[in-house]
C-alpha atoms as a PDB file:
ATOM      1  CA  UNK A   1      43.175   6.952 -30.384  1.00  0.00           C
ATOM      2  CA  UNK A   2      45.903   4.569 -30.562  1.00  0.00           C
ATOM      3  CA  UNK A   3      45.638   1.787 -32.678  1.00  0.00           C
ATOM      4  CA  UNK A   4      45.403  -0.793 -29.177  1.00  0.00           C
ATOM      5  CA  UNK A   5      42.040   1.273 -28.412  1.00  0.00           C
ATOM      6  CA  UNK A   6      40.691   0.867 -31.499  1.00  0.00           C
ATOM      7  CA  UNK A   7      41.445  -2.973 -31.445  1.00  0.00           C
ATOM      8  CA  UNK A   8      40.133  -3.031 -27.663  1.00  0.00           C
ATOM      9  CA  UNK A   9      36.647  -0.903 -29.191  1.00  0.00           C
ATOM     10  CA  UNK A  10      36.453  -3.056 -32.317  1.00  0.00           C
ATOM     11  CA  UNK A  11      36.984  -6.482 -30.027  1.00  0.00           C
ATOM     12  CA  UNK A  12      33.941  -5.061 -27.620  1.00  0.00           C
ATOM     13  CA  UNK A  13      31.872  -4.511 -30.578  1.00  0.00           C
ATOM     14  CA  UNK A  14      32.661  -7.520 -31.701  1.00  0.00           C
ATOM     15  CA  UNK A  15      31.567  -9.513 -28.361  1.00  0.00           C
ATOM     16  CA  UNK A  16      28.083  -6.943 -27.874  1.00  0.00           C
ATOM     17  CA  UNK A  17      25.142  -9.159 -28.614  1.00  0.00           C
ATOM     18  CA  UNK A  18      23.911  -9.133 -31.985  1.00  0.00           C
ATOM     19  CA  UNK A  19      20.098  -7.248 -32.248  1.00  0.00           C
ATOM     20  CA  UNK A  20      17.630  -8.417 -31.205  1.00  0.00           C
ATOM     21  CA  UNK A  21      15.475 -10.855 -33.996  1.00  0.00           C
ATOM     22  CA  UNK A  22      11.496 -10.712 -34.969  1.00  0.00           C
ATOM     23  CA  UNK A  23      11.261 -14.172 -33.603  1.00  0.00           C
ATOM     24  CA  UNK A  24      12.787 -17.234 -32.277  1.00  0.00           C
ATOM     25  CA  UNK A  25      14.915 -19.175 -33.364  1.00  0.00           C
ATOM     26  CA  UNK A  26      16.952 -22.619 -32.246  1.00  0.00           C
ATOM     27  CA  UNK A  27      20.706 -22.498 -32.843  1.00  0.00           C
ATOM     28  CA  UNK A  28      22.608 -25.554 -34.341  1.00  0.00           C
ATOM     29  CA  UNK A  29      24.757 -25.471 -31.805  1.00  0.00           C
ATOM     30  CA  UNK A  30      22.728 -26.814 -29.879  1.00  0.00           C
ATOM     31  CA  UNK A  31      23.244 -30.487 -28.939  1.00  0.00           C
ATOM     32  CA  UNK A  32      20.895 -33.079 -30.269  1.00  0.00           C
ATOM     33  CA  UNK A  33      20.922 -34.845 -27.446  1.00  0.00           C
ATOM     34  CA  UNK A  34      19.309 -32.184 -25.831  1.00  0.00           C
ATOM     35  CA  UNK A  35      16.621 -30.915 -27.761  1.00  0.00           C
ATOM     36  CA  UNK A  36      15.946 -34.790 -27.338  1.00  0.00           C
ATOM     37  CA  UNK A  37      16.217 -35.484 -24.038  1.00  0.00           C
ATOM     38  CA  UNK A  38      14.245 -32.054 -22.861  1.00  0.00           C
ATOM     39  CA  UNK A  39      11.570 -33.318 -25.337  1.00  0.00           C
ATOM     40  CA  UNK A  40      11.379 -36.289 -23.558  1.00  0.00           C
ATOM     41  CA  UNK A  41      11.685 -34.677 -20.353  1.00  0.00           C
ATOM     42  CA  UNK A  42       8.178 -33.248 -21.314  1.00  0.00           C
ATOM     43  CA  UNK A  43       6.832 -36.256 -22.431  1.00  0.00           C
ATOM     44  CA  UNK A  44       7.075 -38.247 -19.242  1.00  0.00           C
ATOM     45  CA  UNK A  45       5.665 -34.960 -17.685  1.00  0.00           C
ATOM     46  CA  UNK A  46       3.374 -34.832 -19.395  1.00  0.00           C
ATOM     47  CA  UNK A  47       2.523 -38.596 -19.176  1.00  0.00           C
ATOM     48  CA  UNK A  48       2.726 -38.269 -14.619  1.00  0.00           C
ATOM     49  CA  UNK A  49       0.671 -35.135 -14.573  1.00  0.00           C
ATOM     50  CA  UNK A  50      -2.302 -37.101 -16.285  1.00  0.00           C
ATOM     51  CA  UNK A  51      -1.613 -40.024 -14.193  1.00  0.00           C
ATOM     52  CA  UNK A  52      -1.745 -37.679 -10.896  1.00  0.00           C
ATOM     53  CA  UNK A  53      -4.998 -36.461 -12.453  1.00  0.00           C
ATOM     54  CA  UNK A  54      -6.694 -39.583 -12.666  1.00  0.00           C
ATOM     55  CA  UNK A  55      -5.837 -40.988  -9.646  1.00  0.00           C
ATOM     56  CA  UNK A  56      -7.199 -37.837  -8.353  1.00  0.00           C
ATOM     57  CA  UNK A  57     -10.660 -38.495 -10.069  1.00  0.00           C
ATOM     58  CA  UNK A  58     -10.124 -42.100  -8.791  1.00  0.00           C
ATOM     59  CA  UNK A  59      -9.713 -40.957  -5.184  1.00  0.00           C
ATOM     60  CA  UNK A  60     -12.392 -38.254  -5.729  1.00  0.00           C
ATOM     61  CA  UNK A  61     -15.023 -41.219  -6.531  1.00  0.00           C
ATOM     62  CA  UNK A  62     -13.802 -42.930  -3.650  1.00  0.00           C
ATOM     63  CA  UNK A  63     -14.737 -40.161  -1.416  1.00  0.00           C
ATOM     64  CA  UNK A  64     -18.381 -39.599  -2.561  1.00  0.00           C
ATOM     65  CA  UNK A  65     -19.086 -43.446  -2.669  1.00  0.00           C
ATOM     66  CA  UNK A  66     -17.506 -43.292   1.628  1.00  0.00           C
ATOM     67  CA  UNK A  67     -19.751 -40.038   2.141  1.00  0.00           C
ATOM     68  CA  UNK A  68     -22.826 -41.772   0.694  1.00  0.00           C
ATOM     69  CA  UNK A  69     -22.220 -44.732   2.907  1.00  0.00           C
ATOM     70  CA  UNK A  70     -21.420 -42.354   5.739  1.00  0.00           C
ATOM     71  CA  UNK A  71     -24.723 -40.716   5.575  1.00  0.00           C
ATOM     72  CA  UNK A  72     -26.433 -44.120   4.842  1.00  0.00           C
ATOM     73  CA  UNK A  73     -25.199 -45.376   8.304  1.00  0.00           C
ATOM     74  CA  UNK A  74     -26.026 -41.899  10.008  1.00  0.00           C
ATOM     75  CA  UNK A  75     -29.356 -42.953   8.721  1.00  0.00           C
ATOM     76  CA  UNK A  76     -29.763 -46.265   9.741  1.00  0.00           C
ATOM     77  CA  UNK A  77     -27.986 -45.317  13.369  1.00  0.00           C
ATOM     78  CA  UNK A  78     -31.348 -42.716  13.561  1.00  0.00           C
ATOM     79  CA  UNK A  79     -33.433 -45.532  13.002  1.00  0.00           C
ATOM     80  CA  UNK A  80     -31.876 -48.024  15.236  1.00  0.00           C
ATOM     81  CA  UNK A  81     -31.912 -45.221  18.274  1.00  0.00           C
ATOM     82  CA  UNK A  82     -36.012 -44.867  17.395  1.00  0.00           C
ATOM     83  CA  UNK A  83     -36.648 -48.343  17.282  1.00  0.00           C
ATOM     84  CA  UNK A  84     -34.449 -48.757  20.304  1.00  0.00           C
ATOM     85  CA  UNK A  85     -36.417 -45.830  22.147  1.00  0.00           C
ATOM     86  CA  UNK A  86     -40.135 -47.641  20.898  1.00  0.00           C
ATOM     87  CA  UNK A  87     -38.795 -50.880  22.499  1.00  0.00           C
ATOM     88  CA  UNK A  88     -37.977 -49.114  26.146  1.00  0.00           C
ATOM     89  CA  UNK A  89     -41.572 -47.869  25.897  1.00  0.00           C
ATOM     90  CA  UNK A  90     -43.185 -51.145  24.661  1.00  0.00           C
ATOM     91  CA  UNK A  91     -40.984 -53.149  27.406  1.00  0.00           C
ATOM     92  CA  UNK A  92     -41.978 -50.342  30.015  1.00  0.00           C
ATOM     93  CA  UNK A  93     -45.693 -50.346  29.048  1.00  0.00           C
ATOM     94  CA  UNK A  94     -45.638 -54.326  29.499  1.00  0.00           C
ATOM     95  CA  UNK A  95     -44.459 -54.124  32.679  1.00  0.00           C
ATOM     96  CA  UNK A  96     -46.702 -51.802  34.023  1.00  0.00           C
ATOM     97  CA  UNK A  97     -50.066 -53.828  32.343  1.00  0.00           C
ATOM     98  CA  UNK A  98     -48.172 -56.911  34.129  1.00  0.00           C
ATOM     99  CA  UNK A  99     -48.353 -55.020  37.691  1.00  0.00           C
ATOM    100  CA  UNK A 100     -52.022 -53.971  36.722  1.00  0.00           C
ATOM    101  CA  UNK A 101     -52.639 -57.570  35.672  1.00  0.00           C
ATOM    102  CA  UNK A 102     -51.093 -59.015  38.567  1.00  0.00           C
ATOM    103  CA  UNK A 103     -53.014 -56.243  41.270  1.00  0.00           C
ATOM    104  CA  UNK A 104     -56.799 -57.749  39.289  1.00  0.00           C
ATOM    105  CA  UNK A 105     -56.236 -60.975  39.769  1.00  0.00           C
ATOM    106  CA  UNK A 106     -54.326 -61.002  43.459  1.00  0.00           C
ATOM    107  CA  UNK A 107     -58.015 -59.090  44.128  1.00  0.00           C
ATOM    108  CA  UNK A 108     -59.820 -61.518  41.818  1.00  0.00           C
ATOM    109  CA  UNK A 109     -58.127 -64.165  44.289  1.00  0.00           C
ATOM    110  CA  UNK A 110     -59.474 -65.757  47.306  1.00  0.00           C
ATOM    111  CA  UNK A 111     -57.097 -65.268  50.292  1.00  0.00           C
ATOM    112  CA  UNK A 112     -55.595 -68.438  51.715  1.00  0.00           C
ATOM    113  CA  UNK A 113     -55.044 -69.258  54.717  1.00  0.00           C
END
């Protein structure tokens, strides 16, 4: 080997990546600023995702109350269309006891002439 392939094989050793470590660890090269501003990156989403969630909730409770009140008026709409339907009858049994009425006392009547 000539000594320019042993400095090319000692430079490639030299740039391999070192082994592999038991656990993590955060280099110092590593900018402040960064460590900071990821941090705080987390923070704020931390801080929206449990905003989103309660206005979820929010809007959840909003929902039941308008499905409560939904099937309240469903309800009350039955009870209108029954009392609705016991009026027809009461307004069509009226009118026939008025015809009866009115046939007893047309024969109850003495003609005129």
């Amino acid at each position: 080997m000539t000594t320019e392939a042993k400095a090319a094989a000692d430079q490639m050793a030299e740039d391999s990546p070192p082994p592999k470590r038991e656990h993590w660890t955060i280099d110092k090269r590593i900018p402040l600023a960064l460590m900071t501003g990821l941090l705080f990156q987390g923070a704020v989403f931390t801080w929206w995702a449990s905003k989103l969630d309660s206005r979820v909730e929010a809007g959840d409770h909003r929902i039941a109350k308008l499905e409560s009140k939904d099937s309240e008026q469903r309800a009350d709409r039955d009870r209108m269309i029954r009392l609705e339907e016991r009026i027809i009858s009461m307004v069509e049994e009226q009118r026939r006891m008025n015809g009866k009425l009115e046939l007893l006392l047309d024969e109850r009547r003495p003609e005129r002439r």
